[in-house]
PDB file of N, CA and C in Angstrom:
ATOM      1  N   UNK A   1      -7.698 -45.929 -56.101  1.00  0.00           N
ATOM      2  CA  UNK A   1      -7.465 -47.257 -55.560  1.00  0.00           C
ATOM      3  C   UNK A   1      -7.355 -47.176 -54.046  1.00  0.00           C
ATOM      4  N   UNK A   2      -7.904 -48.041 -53.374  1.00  0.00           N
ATOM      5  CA  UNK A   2      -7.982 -48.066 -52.009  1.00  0.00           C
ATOM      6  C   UNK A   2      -6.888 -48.849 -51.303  1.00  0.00           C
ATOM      7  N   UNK A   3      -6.401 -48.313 -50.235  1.00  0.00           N
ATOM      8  CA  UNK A   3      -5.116 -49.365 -49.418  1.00  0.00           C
ATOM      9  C   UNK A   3      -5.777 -50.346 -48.846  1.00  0.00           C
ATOM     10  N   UNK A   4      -5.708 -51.462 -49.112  1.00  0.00           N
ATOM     11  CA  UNK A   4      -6.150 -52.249 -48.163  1.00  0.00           C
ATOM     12  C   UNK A   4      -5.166 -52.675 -47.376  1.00  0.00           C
ATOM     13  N   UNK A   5      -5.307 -52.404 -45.877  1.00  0.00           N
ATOM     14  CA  UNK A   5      -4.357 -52.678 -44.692  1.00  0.00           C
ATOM     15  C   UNK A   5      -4.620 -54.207 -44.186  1.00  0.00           C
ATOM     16  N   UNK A   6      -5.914 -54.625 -44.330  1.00  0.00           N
ATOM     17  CA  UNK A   6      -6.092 -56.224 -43.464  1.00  0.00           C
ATOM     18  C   UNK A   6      -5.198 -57.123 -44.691  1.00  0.00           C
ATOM     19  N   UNK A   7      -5.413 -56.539 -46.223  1.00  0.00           N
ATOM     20  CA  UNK A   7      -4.200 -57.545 -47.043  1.00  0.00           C
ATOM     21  C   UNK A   7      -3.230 -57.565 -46.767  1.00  0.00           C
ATOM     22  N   UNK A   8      -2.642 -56.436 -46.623  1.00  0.00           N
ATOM     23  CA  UNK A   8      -0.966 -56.051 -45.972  1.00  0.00           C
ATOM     24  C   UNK A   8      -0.741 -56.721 -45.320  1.00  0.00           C
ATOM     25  N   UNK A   9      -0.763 -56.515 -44.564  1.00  0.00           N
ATOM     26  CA  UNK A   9      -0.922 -57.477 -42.919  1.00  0.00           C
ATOM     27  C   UNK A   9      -1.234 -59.023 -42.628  1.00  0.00           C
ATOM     28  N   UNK A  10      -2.212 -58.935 -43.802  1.00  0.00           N
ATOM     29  CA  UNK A  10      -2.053 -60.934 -43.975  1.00  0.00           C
ATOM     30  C   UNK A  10      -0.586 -61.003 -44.767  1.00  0.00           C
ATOM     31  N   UNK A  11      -0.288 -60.472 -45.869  1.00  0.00           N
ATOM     32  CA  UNK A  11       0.722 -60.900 -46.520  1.00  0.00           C
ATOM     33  C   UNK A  11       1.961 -60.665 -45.591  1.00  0.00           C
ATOM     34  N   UNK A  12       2.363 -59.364 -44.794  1.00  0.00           N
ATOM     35  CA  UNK A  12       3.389 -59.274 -44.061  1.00  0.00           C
ATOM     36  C   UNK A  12       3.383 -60.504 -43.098  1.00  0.00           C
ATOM     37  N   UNK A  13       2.650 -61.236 -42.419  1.00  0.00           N
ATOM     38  CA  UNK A  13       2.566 -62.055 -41.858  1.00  0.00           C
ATOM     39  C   UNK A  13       2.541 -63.522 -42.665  1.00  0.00           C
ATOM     40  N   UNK A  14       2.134 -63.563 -43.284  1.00  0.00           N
ATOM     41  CA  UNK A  14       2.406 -65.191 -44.152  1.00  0.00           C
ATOM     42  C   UNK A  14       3.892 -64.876 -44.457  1.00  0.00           C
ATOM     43  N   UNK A  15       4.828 -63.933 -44.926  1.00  0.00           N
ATOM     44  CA  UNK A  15       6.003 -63.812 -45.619  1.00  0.00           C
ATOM     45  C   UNK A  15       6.972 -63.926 -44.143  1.00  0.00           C
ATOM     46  N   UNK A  16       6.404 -63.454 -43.173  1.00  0.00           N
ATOM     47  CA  UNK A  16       7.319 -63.410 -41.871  1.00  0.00           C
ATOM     48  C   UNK A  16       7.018 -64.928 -41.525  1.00  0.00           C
ATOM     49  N   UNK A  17       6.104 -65.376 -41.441  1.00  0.00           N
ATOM     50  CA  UNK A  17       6.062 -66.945 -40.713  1.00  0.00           C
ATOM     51  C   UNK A  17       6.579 -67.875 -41.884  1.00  0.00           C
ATOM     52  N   UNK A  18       6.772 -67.766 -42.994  1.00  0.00           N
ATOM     53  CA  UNK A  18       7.192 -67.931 -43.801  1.00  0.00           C
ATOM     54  C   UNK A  18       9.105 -68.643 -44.137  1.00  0.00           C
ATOM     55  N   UNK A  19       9.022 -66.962 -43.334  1.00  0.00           N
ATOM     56  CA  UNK A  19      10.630 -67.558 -42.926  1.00  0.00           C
ATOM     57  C   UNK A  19      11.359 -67.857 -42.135  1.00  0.00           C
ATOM     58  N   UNK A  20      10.317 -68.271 -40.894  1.00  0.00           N
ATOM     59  CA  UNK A  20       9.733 -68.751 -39.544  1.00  0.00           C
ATOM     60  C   UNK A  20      10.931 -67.641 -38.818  1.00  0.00           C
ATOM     61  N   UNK A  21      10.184 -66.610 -39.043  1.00  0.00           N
ATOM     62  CA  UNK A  21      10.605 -65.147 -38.240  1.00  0.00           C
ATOM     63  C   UNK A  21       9.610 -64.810 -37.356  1.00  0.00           C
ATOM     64  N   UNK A  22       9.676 -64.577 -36.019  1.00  0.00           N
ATOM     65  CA  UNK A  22       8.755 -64.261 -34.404  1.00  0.00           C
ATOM     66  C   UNK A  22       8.633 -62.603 -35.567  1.00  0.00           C
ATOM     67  N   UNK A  23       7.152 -62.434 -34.750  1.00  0.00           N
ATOM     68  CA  UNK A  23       7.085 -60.651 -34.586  1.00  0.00           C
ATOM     69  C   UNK A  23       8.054 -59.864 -33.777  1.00  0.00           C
ATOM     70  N   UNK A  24       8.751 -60.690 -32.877  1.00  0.00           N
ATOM     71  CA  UNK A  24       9.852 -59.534 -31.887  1.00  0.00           C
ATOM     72  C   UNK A  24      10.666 -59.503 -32.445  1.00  0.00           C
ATOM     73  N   UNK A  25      11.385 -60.989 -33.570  1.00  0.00           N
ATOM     74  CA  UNK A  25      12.717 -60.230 -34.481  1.00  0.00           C
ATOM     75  C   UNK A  25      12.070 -59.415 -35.622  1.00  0.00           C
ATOM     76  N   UNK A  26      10.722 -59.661 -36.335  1.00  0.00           N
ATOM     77  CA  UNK A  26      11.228 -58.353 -36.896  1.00  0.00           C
ATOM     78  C   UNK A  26      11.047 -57.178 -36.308  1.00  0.00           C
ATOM     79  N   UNK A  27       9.768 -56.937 -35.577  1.00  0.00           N
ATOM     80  CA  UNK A  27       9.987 -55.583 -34.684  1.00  0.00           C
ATOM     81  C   UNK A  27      11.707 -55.152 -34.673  1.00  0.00           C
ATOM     82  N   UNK A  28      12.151 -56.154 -34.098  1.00  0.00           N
ATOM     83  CA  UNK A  28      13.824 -55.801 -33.830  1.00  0.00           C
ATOM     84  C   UNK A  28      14.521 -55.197 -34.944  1.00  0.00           C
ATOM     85  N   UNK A  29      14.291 -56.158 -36.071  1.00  0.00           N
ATOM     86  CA  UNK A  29      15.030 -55.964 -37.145  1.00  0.00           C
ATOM     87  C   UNK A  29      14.882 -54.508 -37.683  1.00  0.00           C
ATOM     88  N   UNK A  30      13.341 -54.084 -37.783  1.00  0.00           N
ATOM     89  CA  UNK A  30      13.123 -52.683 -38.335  1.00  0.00           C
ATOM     90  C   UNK A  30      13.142 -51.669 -37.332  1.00  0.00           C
ATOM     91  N   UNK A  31      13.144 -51.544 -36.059  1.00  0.00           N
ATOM     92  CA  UNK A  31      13.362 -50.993 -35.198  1.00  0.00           C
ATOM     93  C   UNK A  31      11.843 -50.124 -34.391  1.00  0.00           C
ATOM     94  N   UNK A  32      11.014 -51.433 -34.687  1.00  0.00           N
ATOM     95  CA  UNK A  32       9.576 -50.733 -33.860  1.00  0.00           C
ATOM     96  C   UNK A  32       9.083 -52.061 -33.082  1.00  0.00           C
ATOM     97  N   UNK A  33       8.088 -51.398 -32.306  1.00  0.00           N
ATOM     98  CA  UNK A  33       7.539 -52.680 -31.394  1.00  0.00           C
ATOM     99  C   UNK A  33       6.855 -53.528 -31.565  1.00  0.00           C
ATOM    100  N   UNK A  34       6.551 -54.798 -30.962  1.00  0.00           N
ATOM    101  CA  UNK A  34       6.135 -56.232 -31.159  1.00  0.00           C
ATOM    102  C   UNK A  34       4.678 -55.684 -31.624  1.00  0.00           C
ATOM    103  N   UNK A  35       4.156 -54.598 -30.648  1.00  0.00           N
ATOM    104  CA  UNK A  35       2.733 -54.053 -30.525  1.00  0.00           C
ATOM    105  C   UNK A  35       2.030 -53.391 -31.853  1.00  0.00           C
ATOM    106  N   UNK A  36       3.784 -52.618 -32.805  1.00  0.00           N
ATOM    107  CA  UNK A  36       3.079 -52.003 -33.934  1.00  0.00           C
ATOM    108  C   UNK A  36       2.642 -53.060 -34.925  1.00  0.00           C
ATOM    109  N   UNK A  37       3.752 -53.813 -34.923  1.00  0.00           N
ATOM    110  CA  UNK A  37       4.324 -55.158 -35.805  1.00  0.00           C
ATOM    111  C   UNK A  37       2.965 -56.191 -35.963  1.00  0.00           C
ATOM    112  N   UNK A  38       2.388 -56.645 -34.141  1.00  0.00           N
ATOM    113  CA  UNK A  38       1.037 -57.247 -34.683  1.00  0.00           C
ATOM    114  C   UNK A  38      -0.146 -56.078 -35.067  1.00  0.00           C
ATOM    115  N   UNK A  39      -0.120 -54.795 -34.828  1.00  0.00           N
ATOM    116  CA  UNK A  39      -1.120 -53.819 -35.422  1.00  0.00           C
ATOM    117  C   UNK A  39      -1.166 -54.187 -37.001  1.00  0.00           C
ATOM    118  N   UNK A  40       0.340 -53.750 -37.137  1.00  0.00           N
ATOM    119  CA  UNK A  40       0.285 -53.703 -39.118  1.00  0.00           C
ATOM    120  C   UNK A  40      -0.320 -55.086 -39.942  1.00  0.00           C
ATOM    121  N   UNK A  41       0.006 -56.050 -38.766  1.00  0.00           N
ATOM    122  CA  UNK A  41      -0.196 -57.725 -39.484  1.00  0.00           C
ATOM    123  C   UNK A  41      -1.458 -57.890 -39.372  1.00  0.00           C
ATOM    124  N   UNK A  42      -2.327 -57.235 -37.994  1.00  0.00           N
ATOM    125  CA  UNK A  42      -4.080 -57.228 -37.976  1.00  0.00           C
ATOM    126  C   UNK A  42      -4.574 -56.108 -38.527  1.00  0.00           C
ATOM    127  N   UNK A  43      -3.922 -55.269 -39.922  1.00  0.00           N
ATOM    128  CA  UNK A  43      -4.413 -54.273 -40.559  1.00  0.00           C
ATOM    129  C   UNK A  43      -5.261 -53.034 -39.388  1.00  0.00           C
ATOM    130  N   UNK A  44      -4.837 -52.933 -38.497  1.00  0.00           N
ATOM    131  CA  UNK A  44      -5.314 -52.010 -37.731  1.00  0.00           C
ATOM    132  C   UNK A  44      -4.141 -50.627 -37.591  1.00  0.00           C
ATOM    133  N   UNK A  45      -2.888 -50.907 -38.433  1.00  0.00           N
ATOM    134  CA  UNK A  45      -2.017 -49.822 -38.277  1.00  0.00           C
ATOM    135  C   UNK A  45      -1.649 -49.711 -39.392  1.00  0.00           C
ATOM    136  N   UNK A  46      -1.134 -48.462 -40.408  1.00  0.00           N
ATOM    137  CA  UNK A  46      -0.677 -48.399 -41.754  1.00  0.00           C
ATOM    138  C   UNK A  46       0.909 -47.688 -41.416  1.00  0.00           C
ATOM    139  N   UNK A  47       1.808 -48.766 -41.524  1.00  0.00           N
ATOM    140  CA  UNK A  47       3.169 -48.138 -42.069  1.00  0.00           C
ATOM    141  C   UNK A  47       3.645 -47.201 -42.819  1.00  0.00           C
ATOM    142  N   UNK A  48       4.486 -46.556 -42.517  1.00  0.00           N
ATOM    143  CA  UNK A  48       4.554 -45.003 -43.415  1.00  0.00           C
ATOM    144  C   UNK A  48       5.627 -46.213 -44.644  1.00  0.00           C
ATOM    145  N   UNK A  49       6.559 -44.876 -45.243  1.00  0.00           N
ATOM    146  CA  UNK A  49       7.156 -45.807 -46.315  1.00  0.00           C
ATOM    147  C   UNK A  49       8.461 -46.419 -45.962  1.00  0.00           C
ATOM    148  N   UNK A  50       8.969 -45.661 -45.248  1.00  0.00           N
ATOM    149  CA  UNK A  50      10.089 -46.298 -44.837  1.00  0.00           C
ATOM    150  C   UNK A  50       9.841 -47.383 -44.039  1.00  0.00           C
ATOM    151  N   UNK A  51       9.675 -47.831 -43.038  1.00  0.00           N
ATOM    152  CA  UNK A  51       9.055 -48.473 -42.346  1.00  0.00           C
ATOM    153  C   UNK A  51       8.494 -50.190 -43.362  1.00  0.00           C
ATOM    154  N   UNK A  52       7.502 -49.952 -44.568  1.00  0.00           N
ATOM    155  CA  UNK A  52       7.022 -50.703 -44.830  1.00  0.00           C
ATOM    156  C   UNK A  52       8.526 -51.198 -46.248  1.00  0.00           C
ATOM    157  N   UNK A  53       9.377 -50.201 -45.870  1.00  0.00           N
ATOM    158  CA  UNK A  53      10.263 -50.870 -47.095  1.00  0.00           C
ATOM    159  C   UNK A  53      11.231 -51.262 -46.576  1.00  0.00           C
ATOM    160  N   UNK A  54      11.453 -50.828 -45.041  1.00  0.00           N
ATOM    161  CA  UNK A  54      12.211 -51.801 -44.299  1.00  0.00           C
ATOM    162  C   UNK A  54      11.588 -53.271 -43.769  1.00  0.00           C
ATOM    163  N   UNK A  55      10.385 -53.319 -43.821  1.00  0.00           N
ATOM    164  CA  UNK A  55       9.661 -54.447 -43.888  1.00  0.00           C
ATOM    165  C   UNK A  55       9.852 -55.688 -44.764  1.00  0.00           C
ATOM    166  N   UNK A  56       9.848 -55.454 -46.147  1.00  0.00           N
ATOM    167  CA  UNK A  56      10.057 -56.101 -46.764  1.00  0.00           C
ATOM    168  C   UNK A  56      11.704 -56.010 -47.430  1.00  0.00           C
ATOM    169  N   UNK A  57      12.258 -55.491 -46.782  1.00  0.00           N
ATOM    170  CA  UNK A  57      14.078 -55.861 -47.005  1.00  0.00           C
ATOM    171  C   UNK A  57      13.998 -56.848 -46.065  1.00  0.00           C
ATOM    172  N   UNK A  58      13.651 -56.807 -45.183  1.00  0.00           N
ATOM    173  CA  UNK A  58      13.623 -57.985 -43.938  1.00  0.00           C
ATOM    174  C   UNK A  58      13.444 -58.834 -44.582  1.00  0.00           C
ATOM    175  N   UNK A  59      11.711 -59.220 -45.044  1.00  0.00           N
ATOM    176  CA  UNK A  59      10.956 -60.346 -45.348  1.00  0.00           C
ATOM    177  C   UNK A  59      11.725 -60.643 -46.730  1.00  0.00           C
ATOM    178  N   UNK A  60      12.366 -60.150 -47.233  1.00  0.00           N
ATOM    179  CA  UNK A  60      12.841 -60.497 -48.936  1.00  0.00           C
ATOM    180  C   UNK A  60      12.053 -60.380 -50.169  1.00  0.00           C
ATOM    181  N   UNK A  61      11.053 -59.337 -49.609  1.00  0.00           N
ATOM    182  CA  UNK A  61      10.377 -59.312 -51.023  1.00  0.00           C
ATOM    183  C   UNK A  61      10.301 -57.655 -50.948  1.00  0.00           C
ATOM    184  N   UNK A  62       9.301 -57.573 -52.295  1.00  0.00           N
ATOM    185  CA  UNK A  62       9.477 -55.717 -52.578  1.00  0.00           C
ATOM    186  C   UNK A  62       8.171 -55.372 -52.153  1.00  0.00           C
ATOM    187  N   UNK A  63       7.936 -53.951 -51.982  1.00  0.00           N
ATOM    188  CA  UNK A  63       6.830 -53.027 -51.743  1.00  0.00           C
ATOM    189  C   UNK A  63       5.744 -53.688 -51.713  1.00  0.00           C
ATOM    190  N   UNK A  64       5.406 -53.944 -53.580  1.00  0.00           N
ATOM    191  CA  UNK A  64       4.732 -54.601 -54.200  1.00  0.00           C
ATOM    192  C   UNK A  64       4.022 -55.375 -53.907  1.00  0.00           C
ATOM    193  N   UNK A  65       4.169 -56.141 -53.236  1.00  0.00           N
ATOM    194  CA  UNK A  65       3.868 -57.377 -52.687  1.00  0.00           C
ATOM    195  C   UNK A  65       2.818 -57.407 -51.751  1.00  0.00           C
ATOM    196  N   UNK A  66       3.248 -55.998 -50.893  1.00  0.00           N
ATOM    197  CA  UNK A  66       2.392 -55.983 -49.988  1.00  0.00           C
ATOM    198  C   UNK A  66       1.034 -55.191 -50.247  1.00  0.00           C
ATOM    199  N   UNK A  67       1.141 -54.271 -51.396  1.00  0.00           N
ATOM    200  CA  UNK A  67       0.388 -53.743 -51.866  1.00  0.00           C
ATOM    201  C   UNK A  67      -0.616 -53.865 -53.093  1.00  0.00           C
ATOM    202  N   UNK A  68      -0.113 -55.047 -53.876  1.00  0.00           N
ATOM    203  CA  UNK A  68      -1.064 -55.660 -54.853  1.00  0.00           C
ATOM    204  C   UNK A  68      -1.739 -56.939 -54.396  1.00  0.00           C
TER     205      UNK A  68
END
């Protein structure tokens, strides 16, 4: 099965505007920059795991989500 990163990244971003959260709070929240934050959301950067599971503790949803 292949990762798709441009899905990720749409979904991390619909779930963040979602809960009308800026990219600089969550950058803030997980502790990386505005710069990685729009990388991961324009599928041009892949989050390791921690990172993408502090992602979605933020956003309120699981792993999953971002990956199916």
């Amino acid at each position: 099965m292949k990762f798709n990163l441009k899905l990720m990244g749409f979904r991390v971003s619909t779930q963040r505007r979602q809960l009308k959260i800026t990219q600089e709070e969550l950058a803030e929240k997980v502790g990386v920059s505005v710069k990685h934050i729009s990388a991961i959301e324009t599928g041009r950067s892949k989050p390791n795991i921690q990172l993408l599971y502090d992602i979605a503790s933020t956003l309120n949803v699981t792993i999953d989500y971002f990956t199916f």
